[in-house]
C-alpha atoms as a PDB file:
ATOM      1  CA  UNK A   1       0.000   0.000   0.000  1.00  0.00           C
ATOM      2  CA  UNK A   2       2.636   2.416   1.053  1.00  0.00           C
ATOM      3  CA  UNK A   3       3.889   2.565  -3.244  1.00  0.00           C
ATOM      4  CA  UNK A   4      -0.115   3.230  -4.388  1.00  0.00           C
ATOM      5  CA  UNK A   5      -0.228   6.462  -1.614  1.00  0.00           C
ATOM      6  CA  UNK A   6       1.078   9.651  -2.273  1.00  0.00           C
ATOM      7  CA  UNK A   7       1.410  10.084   1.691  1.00  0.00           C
ATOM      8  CA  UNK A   8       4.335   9.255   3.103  1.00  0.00           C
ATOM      9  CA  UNK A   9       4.627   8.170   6.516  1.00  0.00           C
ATOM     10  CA  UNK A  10       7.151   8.687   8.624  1.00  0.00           C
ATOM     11  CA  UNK A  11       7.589   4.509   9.461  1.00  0.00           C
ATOM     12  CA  UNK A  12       8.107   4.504   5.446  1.00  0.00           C
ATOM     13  CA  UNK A  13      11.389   6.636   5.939  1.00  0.00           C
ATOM     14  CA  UNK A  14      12.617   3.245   7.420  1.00  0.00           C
ATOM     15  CA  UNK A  15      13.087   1.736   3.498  1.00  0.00           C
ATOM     16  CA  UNK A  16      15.501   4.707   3.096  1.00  0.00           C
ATOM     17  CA  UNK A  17      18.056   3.014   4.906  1.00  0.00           C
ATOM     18  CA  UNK A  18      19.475   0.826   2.062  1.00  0.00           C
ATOM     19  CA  UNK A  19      20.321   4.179   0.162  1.00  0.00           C
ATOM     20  CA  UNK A  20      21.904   5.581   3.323  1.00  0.00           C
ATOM     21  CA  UNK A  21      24.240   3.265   3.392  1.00  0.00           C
ATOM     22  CA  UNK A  22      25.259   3.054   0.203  1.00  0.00           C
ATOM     23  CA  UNK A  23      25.894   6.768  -0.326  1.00  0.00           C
ATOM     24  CA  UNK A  24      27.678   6.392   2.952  1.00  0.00           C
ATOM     25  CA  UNK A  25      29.918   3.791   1.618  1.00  0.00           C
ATOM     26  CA  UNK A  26      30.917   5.435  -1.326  1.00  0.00           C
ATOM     27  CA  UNK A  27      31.519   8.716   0.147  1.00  0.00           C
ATOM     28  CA  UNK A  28      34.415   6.637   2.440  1.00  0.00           C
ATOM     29  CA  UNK A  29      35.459   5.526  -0.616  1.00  0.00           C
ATOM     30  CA  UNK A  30      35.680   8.485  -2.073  1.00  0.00           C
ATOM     31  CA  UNK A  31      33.268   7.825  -4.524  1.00  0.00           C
ATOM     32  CA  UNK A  32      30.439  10.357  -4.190  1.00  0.00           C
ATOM     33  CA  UNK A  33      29.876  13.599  -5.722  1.00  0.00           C
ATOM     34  CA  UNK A  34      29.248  16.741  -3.471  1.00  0.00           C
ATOM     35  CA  UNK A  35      25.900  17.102  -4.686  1.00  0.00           C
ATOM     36  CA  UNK A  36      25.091  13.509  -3.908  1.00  0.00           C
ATOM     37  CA  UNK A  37      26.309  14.467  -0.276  1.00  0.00           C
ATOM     38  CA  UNK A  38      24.583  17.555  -0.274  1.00  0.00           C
ATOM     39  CA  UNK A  39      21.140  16.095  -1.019  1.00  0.00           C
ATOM     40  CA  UNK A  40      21.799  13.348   1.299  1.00  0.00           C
ATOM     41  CA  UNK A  41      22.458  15.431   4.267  1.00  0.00           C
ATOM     42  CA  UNK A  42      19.707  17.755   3.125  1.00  0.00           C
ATOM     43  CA  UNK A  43      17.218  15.122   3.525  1.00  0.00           C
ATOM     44  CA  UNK A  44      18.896  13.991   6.932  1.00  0.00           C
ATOM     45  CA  UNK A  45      18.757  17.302   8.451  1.00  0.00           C
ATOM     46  CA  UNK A  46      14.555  17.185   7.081  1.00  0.00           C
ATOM     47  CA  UNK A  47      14.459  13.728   8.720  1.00  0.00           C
ATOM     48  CA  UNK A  48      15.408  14.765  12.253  1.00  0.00           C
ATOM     49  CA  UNK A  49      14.821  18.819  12.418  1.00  0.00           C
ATOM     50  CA  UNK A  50      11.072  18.659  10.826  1.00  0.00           C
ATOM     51  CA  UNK A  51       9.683  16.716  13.312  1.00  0.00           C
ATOM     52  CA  UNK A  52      11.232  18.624  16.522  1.00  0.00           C
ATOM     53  CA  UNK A  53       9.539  22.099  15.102  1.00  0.00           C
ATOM     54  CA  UNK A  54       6.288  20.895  14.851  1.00  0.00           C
ATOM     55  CA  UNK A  55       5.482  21.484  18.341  1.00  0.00           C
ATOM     56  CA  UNK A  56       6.987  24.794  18.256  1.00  0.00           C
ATOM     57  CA  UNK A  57       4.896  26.267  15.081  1.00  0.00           C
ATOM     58  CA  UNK A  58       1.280  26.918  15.353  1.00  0.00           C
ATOM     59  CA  UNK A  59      -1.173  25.379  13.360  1.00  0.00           C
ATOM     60  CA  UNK A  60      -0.791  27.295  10.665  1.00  0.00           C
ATOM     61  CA  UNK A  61      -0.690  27.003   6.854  1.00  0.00           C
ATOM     62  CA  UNK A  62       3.275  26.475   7.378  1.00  0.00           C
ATOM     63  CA  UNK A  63       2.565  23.447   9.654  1.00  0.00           C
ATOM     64  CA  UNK A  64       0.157  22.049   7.587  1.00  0.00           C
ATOM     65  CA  UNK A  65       3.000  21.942   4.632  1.00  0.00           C
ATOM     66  CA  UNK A  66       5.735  21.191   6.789  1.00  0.00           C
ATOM     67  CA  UNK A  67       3.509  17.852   7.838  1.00  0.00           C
ATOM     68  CA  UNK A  68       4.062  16.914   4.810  1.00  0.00           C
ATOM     69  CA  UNK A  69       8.077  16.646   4.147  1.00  0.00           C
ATOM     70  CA  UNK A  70       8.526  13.005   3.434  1.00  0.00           C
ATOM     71  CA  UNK A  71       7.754  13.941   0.148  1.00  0.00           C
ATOM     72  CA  UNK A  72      10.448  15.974   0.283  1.00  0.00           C
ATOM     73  CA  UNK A  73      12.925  13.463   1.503  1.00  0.00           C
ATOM     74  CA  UNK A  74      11.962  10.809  -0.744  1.00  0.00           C
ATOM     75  CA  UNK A  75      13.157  13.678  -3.540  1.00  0.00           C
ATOM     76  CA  UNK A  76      15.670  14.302  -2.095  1.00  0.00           C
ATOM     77  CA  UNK A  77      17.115  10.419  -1.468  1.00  0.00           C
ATOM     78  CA  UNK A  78      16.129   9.837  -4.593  1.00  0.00           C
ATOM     79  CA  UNK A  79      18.133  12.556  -6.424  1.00  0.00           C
ATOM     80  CA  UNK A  80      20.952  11.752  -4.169  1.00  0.00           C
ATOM     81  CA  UNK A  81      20.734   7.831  -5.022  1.00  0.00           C
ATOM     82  CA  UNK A  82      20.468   8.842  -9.347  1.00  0.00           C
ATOM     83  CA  UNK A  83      23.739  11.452  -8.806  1.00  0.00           C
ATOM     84  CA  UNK A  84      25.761   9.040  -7.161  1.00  0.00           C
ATOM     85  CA  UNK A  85      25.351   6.375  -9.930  1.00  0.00           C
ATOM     86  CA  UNK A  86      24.991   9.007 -12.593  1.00  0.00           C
ATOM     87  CA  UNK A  87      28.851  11.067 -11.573  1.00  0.00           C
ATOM     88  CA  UNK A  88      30.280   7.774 -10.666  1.00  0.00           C
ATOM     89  CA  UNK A  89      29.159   6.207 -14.222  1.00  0.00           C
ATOM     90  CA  UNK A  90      30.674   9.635 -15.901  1.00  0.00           C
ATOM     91  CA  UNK A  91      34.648   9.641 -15.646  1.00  0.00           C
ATOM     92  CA  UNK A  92      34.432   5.908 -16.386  1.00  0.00           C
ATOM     93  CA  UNK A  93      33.239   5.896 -19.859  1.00  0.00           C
ATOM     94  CA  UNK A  94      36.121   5.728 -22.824  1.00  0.00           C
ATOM     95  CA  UNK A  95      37.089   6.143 -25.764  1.00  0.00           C
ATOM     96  CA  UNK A  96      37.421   2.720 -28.314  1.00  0.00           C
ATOM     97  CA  UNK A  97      39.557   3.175 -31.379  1.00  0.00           C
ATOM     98  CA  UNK A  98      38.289   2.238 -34.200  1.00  0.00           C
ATOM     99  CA  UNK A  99      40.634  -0.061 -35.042  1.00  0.00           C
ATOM    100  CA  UNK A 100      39.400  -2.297 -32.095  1.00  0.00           C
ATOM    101  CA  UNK A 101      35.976  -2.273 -33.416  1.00  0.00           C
ATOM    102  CA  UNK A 102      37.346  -4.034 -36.682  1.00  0.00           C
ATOM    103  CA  UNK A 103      37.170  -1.537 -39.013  1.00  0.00           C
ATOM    104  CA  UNK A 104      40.536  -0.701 -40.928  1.00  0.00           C
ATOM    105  CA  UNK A 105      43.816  -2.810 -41.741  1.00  0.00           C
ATOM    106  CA  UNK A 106      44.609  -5.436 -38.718  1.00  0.00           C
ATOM    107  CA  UNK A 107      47.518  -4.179 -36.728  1.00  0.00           C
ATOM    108  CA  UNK A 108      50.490  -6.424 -37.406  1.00  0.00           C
ATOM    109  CA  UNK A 109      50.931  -9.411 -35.221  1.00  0.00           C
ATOM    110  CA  UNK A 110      53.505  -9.409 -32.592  1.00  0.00           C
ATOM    111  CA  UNK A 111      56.276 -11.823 -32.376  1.00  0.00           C
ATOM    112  CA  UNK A 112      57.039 -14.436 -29.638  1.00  0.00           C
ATOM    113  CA  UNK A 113      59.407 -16.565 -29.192  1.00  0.00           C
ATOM    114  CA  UNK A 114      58.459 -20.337 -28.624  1.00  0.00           C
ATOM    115  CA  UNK A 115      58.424 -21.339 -24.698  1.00  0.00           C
ATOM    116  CA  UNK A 116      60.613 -24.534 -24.831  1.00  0.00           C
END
């Protein structure tokens, strides 16, 4: 039920825990872009500040939206999840000659010597 809903509940945020982790892990390694980070923490900091003001603000229009920022953290794990494949996939891609593709004259053969 909770993927039909447009609400999201704050026992949902649980699922985010898998990409957590795995931005975590790359960001040891090195691996993560700083807007991968960013987004991350930004949806952290929603995660654990949102809920503390909610007893402070009165019920106002600005409570009434702020009820509602799962929504914004699933963005916001979710944009953090598609940069850190998306700038990790980047640097990695390469150029093939053509040459290796089979097109033009074969590149001579190199010589070895017979293993006796």
């Amino acid at each position: 039920m909770a993927a039909a809903s447009p609400i999201v509940w704050e026992h949902y945020l649980v699922l985010l825990i898998i990409p957590v982790i795995a931005l975590a892990a790359a960001a040891i390694a090195g691996r993560a872009s700083r807007r991968a980070k960013l987004a991350m923490l930004a949806a952290c900091v929603l995660v654990f500040v949102i809920p503390l003001l909610r007893p402070i603000l009165p019920q106002s229009g600005a409570a009434a939206i702020l009820a509602e920022y799962g929504v914004a953290v699933l963005v916001l794990v979710y944009l953090s999840a598609w940069w850190l494949v998306r700038d990790r996939a980047a640097p990695s891609r390469t150029r093939i000659a053509p040459r290796s593709l089979g097109r033009g004259p074969a590149a001579p053969a190199q010589s070895r010597a017979p293993i006796c």
